[in-house]
Protein backbone atom coordinates (compact mmCIF):
# COMPACT_ATOMS: atom_id res chain seq x y z
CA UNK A 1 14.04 -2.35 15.09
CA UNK A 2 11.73 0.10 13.41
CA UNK A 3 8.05 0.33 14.66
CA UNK A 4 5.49 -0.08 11.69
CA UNK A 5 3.79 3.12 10.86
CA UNK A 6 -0.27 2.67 10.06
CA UNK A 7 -0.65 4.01 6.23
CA UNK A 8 -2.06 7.25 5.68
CA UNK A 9 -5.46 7.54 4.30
CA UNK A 10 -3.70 8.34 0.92
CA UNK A 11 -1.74 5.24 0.87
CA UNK A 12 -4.29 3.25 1.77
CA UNK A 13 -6.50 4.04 -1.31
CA UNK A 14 -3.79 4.03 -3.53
CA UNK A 15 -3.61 0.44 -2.56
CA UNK A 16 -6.74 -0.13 -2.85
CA UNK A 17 -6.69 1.49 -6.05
CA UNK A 18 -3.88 -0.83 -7.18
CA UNK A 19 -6.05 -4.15 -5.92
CA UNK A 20 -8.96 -3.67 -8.02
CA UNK A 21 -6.73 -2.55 -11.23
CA UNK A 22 -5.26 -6.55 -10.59
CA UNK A 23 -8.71 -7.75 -10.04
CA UNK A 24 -8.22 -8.91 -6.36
CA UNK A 25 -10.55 -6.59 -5.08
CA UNK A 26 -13.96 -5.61 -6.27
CA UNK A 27 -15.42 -1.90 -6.74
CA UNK A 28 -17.33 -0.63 -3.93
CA UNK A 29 -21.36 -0.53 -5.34
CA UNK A 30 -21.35 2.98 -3.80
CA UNK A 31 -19.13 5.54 -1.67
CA UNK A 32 -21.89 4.51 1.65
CA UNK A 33 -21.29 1.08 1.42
CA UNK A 34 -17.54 2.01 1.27
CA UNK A 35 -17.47 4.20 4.21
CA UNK A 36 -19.28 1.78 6.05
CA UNK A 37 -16.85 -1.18 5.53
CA UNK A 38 -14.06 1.10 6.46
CA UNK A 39 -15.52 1.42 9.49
CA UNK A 40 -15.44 -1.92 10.68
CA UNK A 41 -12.48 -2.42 13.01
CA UNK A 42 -9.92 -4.80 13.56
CA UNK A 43 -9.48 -3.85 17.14
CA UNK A 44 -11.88 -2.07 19.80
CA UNK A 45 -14.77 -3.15 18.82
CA UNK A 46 -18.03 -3.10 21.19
CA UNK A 47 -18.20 -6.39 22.55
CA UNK A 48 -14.28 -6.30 22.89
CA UNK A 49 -14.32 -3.37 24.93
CA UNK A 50 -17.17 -4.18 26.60
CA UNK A 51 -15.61 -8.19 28.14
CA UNK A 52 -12.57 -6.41 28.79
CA UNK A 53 -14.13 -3.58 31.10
CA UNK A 54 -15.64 -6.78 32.58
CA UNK A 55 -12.51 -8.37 33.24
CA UNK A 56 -10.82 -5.03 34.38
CA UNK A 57 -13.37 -4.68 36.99
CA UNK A 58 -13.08 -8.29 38.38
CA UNK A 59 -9.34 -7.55 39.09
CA UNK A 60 -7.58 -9.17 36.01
CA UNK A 61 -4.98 -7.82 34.07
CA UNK A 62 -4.05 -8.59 30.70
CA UNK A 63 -2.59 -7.11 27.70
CA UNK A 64 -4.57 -6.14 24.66
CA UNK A 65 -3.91 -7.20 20.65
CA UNK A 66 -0.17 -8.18 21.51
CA UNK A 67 1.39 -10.15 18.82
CA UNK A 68 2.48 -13.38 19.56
CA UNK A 69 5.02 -15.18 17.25
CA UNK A 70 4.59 -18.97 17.65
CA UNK A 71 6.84 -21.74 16.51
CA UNK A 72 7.01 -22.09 12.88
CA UNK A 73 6.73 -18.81 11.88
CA UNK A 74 3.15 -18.37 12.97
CA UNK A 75 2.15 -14.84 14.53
CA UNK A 76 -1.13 -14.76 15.80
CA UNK A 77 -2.92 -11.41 17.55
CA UNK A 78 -5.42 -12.44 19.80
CA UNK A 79 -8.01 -9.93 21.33
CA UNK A 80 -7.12 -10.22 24.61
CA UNK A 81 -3.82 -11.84 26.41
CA UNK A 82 -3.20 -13.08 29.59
CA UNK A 83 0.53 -13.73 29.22
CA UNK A 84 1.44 -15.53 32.64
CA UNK A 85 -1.22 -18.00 32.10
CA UNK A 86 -1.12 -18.31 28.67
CA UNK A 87 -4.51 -18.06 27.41
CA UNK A 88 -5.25 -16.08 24.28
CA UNK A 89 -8.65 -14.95 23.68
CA UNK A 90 -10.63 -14.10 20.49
CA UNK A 91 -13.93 -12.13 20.40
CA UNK A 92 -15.08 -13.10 16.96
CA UNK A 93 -17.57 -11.37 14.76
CA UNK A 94 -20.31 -13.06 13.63
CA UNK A 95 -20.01 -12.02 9.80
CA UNK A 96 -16.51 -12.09 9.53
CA UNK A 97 -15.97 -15.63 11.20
CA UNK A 98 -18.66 -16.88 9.63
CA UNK A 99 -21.07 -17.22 13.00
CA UNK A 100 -22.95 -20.95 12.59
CA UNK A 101 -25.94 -18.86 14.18
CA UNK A 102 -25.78 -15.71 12.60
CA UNK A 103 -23.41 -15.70 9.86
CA UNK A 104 -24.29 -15.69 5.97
CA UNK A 105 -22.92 -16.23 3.13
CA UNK A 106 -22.66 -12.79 0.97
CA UNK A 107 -24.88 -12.16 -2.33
CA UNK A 108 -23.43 -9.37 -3.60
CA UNK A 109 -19.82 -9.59 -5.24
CA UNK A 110 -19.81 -13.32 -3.51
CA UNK A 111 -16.37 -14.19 -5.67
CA UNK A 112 -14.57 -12.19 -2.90
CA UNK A 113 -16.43 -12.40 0.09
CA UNK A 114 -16.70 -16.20 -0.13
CA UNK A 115 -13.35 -17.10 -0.56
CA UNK A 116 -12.45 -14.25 2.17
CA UNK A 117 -14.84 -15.29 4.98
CA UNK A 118 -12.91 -19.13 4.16
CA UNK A 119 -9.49 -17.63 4.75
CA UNK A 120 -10.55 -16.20 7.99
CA UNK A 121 -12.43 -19.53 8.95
CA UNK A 122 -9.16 -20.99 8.00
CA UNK A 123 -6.65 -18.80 9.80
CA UNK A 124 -8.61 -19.15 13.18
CA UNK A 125 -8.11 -22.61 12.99
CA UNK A 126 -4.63 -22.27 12.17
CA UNK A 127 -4.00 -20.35 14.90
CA UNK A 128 -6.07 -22.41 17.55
CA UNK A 129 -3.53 -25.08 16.58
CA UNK A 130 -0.08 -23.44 16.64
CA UNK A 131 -1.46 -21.78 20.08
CA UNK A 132 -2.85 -24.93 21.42
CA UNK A 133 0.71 -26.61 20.64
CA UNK A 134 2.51 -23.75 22.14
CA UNK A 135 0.91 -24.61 25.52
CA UNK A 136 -2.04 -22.32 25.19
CA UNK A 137 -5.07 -22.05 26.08
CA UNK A 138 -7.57 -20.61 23.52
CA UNK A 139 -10.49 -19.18 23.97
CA UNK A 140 -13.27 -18.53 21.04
CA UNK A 141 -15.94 -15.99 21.82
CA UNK A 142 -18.94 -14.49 19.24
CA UNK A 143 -20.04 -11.05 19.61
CA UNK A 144 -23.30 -11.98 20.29
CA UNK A 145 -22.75 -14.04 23.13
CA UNK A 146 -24.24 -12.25 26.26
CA UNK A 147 -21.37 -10.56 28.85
CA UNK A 148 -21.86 -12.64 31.54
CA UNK A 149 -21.76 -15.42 29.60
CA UNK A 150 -18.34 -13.86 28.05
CA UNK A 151 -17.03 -13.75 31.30
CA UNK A 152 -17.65 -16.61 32.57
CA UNK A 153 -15.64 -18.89 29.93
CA UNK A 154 -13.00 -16.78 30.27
CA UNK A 155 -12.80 -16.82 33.90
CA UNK A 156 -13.09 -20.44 34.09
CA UNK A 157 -9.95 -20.71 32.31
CA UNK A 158 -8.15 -18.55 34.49
């Protein structure tokens, strides 16, 4: 089985490139703003790192963004994985999951965000399901939410 290979930087604005030609993606409004959203990571971000230094340090082991392919054809990636018990856990952005708290709704080029913050909304919930019927347990955490707090949840589930 080959192992996917992450796209160089050439490829990946070639693609992008190719996107906005179609019209599925809009034009960055400057080369900041486009640096900046590049940026943002999938993976390893703060809070992430941070609840799973927690959970290192109070003796649990798990594995980290380990695809999981569900019944039905459904792959999901959570965060964090604890395989034994089953329990999949999601540190969620507030922007990008659309935080009832601190999430908002886009102004600028708001024909792609909205529709793209709705997919996400919508493929968390998918996933809750297929893991939930799978005999997980899921657990939904928002970046702002304080460590301890973090912890806690997840521990209880454990």
């Amino acid at each position: 089985m080959a192992t996917p290979t992450t796209p160089s930087d050439e490829e990946r604005a070639r693609r992008r490139a190719e996107a906005r030609a179609k019209g599925l993606h809009p034009a960055p409004l400057d080369e900041g703003r486009s640096r900046n959203m590049q940026a943002n990571r999938r993976r390893d971000t703060g809070p992430e790192r941070a609840l799973r230094s927690a959970l290192h340090q109070a003796g649990y082991r798990y594995r980290c963004d380990l695809l999981i392919d569900l019944p039905g054809g459904v792959r999901v990636r959570p965060d964090i994985v604890f395989t034994k018990r089953l329990v999949a856990v999601f540190v969620d952005g507030c922007f990008w999951h659309s935080c009832p708290e601190h999430g908002r709704q886009p102004t600028t080029n708001a024909y792609y965000w909205s529709p793209k913050l709705q997919r996400n909304r919508d493929r968390d919930e998918r996933n809750n399901t297929a893991l939930s019927a799978a005999g997980w347990t899921v657990v939904r955490l928002w970046e702002h939410e304080p460590l301890e707090q973090a912890l806690d949840k997840v521990k209880q589930v454990l």
